[in-house]
N, C-alpha and C. Protein backbone atom coordinates (compact mmCIF):
# COMPACT_ATOMS: atom_id res chain seq x y z
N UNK A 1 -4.27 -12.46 -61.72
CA UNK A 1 -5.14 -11.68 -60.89
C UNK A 1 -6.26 -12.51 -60.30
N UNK A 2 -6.75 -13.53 -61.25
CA UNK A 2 -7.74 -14.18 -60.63
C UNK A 2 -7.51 -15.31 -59.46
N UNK A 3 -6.15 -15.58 -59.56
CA UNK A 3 -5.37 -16.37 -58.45
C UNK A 3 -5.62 -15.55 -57.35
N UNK A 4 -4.75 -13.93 -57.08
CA UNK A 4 -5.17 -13.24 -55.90
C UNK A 4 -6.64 -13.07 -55.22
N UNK A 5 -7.27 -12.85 -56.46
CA UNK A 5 -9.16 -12.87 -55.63
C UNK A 5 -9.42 -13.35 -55.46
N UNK A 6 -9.02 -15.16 -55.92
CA UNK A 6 -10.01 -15.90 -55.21
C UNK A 6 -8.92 -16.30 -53.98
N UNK A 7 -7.42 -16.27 -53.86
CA UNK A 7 -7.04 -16.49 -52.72
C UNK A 7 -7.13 -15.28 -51.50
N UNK A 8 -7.60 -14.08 -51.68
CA UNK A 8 -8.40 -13.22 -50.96
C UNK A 8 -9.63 -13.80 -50.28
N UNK A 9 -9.97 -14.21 -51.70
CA UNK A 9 -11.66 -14.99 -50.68
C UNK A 9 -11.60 -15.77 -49.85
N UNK A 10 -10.51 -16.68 -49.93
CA UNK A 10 -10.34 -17.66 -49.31
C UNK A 10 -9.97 -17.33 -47.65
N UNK A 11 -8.62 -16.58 -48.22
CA UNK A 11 -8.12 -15.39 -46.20
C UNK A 11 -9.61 -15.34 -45.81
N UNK A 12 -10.40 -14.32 -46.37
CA UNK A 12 -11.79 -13.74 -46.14
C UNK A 12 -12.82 -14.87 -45.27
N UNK A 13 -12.80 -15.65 -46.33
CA UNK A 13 -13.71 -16.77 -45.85
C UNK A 13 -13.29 -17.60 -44.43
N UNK A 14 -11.51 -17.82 -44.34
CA UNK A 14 -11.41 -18.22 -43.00
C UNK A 14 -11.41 -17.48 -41.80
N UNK A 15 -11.54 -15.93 -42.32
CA UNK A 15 -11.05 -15.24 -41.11
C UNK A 15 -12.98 -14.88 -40.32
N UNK A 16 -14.34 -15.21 -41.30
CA UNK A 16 -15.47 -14.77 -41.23
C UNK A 16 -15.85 -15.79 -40.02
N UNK A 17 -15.41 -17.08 -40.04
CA UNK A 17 -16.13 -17.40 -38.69
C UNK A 17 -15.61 -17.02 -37.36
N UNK A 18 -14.10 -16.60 -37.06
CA UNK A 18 -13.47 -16.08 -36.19
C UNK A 18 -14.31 -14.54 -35.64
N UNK A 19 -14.68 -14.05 -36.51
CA UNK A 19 -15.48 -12.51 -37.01
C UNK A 19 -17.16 -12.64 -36.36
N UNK A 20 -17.33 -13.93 -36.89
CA UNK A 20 -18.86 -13.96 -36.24
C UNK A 20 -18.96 -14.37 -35.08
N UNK A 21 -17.99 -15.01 -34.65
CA UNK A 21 -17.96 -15.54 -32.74
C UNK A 21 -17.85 -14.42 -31.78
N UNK A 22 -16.42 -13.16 -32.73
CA UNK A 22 -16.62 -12.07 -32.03
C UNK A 22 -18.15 -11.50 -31.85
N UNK A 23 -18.35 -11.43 -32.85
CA UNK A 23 -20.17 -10.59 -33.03
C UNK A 23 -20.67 -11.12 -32.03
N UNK A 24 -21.48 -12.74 -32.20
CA UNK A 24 -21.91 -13.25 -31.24
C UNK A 24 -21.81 -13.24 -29.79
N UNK A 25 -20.46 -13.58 -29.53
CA UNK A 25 -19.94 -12.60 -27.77
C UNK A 25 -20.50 -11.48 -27.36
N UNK A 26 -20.21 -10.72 -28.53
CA UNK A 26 -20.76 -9.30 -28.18
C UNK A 26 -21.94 -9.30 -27.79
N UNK A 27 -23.04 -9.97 -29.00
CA UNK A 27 -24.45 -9.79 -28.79
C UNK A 27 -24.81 -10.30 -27.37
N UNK A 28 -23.75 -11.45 -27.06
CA UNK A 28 -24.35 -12.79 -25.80
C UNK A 28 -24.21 -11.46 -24.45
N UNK A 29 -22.98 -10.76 -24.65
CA UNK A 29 -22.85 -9.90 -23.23
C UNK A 29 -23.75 -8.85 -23.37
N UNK A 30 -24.37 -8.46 -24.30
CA UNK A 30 -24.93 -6.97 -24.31
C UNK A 30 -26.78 -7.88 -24.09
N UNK A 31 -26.78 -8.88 -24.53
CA UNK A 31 -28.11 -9.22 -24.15
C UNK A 31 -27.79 -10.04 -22.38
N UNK A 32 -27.29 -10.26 -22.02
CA UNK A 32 -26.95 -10.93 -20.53
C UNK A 32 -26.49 -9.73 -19.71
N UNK A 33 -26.33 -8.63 -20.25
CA UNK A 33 -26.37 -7.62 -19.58
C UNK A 33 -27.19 -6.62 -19.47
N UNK A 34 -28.27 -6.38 -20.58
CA UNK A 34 -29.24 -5.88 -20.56
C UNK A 34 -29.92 -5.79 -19.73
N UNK A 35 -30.25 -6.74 -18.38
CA UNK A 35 -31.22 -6.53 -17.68
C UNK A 35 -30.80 -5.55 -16.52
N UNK A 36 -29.16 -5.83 -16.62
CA UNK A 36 -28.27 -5.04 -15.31
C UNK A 36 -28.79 -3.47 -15.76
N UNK A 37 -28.58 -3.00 -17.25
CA UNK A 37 -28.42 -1.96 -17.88
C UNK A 37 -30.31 -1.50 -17.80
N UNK A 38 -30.73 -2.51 -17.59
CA UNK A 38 -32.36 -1.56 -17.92
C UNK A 38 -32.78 -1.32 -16.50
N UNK A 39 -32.28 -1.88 -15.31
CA UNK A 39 -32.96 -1.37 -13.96
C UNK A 39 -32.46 -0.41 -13.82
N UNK A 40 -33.71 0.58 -12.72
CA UNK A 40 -33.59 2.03 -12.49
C UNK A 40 -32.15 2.51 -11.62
N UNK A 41 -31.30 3.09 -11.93
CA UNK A 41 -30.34 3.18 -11.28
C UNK A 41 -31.03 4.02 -9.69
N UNK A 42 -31.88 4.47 -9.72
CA UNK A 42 -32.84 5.13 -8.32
C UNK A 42 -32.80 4.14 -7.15
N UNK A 43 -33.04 3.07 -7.41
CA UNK A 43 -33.22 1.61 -6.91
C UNK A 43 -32.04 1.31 -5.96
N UNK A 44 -30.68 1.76 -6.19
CA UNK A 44 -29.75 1.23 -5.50
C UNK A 44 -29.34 2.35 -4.38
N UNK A 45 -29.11 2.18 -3.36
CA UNK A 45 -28.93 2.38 -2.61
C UNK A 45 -27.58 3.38 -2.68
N UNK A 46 -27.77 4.72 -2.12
CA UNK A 46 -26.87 5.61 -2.49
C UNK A 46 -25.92 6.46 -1.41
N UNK A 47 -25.05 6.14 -0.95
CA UNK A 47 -24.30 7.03 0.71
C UNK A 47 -23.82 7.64 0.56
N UNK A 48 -24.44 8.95 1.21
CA UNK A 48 -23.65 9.99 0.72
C UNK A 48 -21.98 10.63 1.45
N UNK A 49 -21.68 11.31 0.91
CA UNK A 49 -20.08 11.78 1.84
C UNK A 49 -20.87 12.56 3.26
N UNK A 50 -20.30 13.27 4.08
CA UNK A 50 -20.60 14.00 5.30
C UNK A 50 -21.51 14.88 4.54
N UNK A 51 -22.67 14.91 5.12
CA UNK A 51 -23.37 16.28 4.97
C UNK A 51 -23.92 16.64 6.20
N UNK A 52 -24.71 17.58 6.46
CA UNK A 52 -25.22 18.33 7.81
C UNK A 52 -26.74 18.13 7.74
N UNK A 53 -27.31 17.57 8.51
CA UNK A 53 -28.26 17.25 8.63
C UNK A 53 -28.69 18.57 9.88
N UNK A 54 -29.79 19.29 9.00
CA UNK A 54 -30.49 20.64 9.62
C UNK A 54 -31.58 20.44 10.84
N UNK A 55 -32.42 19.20 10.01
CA UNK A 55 -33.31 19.58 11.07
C UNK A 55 -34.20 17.88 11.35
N UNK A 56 -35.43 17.61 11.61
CA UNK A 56 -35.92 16.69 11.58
C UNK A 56 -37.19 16.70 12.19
N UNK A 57 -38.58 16.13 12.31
CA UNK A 57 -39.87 16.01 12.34
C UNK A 57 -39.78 14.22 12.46
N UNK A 58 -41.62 14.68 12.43
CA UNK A 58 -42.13 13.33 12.11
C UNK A 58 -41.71 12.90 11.10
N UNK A 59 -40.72 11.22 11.13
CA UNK A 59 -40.56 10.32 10.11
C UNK A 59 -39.68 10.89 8.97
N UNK A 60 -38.67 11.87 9.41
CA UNK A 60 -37.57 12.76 8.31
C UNK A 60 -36.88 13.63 8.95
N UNK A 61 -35.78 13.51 8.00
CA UNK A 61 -35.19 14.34 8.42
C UNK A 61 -34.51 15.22 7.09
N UNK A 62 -33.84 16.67 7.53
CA UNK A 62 -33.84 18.01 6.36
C UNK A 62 -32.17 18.23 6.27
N UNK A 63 -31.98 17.72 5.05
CA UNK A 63 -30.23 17.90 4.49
C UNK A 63 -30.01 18.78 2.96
N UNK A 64 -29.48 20.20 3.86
CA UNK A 64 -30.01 21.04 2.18
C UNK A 64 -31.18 21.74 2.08
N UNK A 65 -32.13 21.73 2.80
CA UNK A 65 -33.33 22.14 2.55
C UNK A 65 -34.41 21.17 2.06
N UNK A 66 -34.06 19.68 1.85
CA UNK A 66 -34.63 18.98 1.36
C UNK A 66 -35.15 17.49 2.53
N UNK A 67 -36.46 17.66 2.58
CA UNK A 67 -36.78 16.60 3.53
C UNK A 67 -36.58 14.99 2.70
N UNK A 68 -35.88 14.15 3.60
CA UNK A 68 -35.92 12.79 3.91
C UNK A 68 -36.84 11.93 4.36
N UNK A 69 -37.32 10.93 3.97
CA UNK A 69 -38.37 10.07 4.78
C UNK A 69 -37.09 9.59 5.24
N UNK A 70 -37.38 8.82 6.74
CA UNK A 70 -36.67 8.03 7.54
C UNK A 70 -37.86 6.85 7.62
N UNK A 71 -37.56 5.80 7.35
CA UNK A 71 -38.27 3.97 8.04
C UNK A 71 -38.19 3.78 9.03
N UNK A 72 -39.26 3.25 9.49
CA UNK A 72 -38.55 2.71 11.01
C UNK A 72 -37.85 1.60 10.97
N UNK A 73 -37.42 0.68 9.73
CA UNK A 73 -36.48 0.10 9.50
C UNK A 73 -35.17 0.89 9.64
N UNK A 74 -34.81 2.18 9.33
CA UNK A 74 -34.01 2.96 9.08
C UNK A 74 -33.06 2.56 10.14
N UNK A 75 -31.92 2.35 10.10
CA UNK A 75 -30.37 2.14 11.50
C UNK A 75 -29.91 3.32 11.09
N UNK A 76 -29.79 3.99 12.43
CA UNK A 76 -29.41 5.23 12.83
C UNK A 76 -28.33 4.71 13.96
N UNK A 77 -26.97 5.57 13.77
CA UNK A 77 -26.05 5.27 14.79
C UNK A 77 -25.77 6.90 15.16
N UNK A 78 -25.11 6.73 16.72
CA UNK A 78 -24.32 7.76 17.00
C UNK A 78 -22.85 8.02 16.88
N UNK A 79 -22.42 8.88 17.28
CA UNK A 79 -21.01 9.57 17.02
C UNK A 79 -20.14 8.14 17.80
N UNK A 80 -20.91 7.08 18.74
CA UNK A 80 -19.62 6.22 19.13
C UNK A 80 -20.01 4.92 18.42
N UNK A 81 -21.12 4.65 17.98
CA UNK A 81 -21.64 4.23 17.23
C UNK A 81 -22.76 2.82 17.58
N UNK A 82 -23.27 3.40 18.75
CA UNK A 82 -24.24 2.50 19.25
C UNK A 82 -25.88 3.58 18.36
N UNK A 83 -26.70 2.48 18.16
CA UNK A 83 -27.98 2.51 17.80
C UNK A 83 -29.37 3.09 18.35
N UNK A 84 -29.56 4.69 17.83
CA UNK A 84 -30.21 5.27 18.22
C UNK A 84 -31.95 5.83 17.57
N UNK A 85 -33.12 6.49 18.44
CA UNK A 85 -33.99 6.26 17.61
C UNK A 85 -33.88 7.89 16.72
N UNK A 86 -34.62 8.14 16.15
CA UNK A 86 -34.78 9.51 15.30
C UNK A 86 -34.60 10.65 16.44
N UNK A 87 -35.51 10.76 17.37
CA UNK A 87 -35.91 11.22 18.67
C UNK A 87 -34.37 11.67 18.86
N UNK A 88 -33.90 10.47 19.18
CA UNK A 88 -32.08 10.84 19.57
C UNK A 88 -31.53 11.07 18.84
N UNK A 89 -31.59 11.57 17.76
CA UNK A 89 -30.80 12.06 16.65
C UNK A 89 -30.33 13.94 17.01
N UNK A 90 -28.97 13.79 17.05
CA UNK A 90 -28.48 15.22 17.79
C UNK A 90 -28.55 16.20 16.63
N UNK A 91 -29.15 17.75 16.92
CA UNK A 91 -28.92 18.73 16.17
C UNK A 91 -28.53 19.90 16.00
N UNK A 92 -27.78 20.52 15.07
CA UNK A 92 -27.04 20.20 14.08
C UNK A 92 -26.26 18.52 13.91
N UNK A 93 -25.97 18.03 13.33
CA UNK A 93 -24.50 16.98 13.26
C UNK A 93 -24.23 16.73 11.58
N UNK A 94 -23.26 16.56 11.50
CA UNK A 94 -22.53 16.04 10.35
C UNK A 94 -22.42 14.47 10.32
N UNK A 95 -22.94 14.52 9.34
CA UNK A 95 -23.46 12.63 9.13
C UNK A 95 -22.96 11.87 7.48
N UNK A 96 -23.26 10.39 7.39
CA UNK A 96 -23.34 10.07 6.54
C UNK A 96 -24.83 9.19 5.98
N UNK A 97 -25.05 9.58 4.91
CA UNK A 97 -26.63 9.01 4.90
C UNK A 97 -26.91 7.86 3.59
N UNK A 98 -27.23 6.96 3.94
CA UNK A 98 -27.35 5.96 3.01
C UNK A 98 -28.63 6.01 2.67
N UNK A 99 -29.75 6.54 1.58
CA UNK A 99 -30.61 6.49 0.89
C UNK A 99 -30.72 6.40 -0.64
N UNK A 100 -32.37 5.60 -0.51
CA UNK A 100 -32.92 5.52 -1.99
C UNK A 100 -33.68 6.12 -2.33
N UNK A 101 -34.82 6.19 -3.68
CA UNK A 101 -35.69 6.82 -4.13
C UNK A 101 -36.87 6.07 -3.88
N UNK A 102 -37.63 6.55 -3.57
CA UNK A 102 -38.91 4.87 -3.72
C UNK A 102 -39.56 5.51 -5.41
N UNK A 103 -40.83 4.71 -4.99
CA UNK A 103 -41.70 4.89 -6.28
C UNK A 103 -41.72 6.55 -6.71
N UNK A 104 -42.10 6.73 -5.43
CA UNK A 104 -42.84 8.39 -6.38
C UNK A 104 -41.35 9.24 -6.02
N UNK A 105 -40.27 9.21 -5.70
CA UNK A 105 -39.11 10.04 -6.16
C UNK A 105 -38.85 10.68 -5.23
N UNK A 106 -39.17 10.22 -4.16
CA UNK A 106 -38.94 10.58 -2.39
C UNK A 106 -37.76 9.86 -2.24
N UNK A 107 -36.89 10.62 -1.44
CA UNK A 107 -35.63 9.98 -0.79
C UNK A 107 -35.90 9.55 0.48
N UNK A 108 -35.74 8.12 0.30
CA UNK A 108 -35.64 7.14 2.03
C UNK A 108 -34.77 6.98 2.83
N UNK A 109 -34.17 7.02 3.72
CA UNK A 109 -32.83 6.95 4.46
C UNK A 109 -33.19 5.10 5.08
N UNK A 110 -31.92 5.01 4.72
CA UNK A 110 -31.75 3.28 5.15
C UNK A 110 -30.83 3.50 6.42
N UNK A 111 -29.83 4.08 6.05
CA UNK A 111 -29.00 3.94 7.29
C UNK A 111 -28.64 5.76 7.46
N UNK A 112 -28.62 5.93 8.75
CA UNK A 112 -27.93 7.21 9.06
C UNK A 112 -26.72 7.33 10.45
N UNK A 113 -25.29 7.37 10.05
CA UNK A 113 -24.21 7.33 10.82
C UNK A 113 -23.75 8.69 11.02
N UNK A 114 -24.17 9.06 12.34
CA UNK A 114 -23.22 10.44 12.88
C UNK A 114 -21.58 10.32 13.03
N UNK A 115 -21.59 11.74 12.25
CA UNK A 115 -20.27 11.63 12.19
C UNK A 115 -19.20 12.71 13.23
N UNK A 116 -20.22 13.68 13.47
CA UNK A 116 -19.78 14.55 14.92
C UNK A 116 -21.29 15.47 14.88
N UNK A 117 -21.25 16.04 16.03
CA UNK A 117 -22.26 16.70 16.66
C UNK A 117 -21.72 18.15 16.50
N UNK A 118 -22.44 18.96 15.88
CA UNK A 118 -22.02 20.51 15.38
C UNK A 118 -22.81 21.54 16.52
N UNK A 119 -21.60 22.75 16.51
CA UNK A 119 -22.39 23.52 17.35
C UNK A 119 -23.53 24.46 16.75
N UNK A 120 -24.97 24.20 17.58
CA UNK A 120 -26.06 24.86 16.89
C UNK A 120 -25.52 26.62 16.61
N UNK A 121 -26.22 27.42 15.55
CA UNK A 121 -26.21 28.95 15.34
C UNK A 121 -27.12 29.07 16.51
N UNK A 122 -26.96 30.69 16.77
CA UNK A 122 -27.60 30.91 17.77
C UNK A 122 -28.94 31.32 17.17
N UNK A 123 -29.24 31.44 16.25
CA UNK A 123 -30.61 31.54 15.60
C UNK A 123 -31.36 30.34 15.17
N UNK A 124 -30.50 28.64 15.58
CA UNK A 124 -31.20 27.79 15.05
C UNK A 124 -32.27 27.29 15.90
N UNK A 125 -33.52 26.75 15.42
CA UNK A 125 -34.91 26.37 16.35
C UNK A 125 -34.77 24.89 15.58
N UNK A 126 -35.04 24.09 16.29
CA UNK A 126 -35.74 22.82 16.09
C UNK A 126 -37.06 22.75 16.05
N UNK A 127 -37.60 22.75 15.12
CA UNK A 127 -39.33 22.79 14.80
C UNK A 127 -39.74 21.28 14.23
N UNK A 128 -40.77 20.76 15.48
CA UNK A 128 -41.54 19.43 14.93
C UNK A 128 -41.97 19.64 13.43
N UNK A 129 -41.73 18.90 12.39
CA UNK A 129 -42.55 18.84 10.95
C UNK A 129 -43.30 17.69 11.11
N UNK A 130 -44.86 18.58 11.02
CA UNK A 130 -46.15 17.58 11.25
C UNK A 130 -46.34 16.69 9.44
N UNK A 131 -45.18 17.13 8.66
CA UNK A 131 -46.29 15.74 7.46
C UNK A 131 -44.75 15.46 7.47
């Protein structure tokens, strides 16, 4: 019996540094990845599928009920896909919208690509939004 335990120890003992390289790997990717894993996922840049963009004001525009800041960095294209300003932005249309969050949890539009021009309701108004 004492033959088997200590030739147990022995398996044991060669198989422990194979065992700790795994560990180590592990630790090396989970700390070399950590930094990927701790930035704000808010931060990256997010496009959405077609949605309908309602309305628009000063410096935004309203998808959902929910206002957008627009940049004047912001690239805005049209339905053929030349480069237009907010001003020319057609309404109703079905779009795709590439935005982030900034600091305080406002959505920014980076890019906005029309995707067709919708026919307005006959009850819809376009109203300037002064903030």
């Amino acid at each position: 019996m004492k033959g088997c335990v200590g030739g147990e120890k022995g398996r044991i003992g060669r198989r422990l540094p194979s065992t700790w390289c795994f560990f180590l790997l592990v630790a090396f990717f989970l700390v070399a990845g950590g930094s990927s894993f701790a930035q704000d996922p808010g931060n990256k840049p997010v496009t959405s599928g077609p949605v309908t963009i309602e309305g628009k004001g000063e410096g935004g525009i309203v998808i959902a009920g929910q206002r957008y800041r627009v940049g004047e960095s912001a690239v805005i294209l049209d339905a053929t896909g030349n480069a237009i300003s907010l001003c020319d932005l057609p309404l109703p249309c079905e779009a795709r919208v590439e935005c982030q969050l900034t600091e305080n949890h406002e959505p920014l539009c980076l890019r906005i690509e029309v995707i067709r021009v919708l026919k307005a309701r006959p009850d819809f108004v376009i109203a300037d939004d002064s903030g």
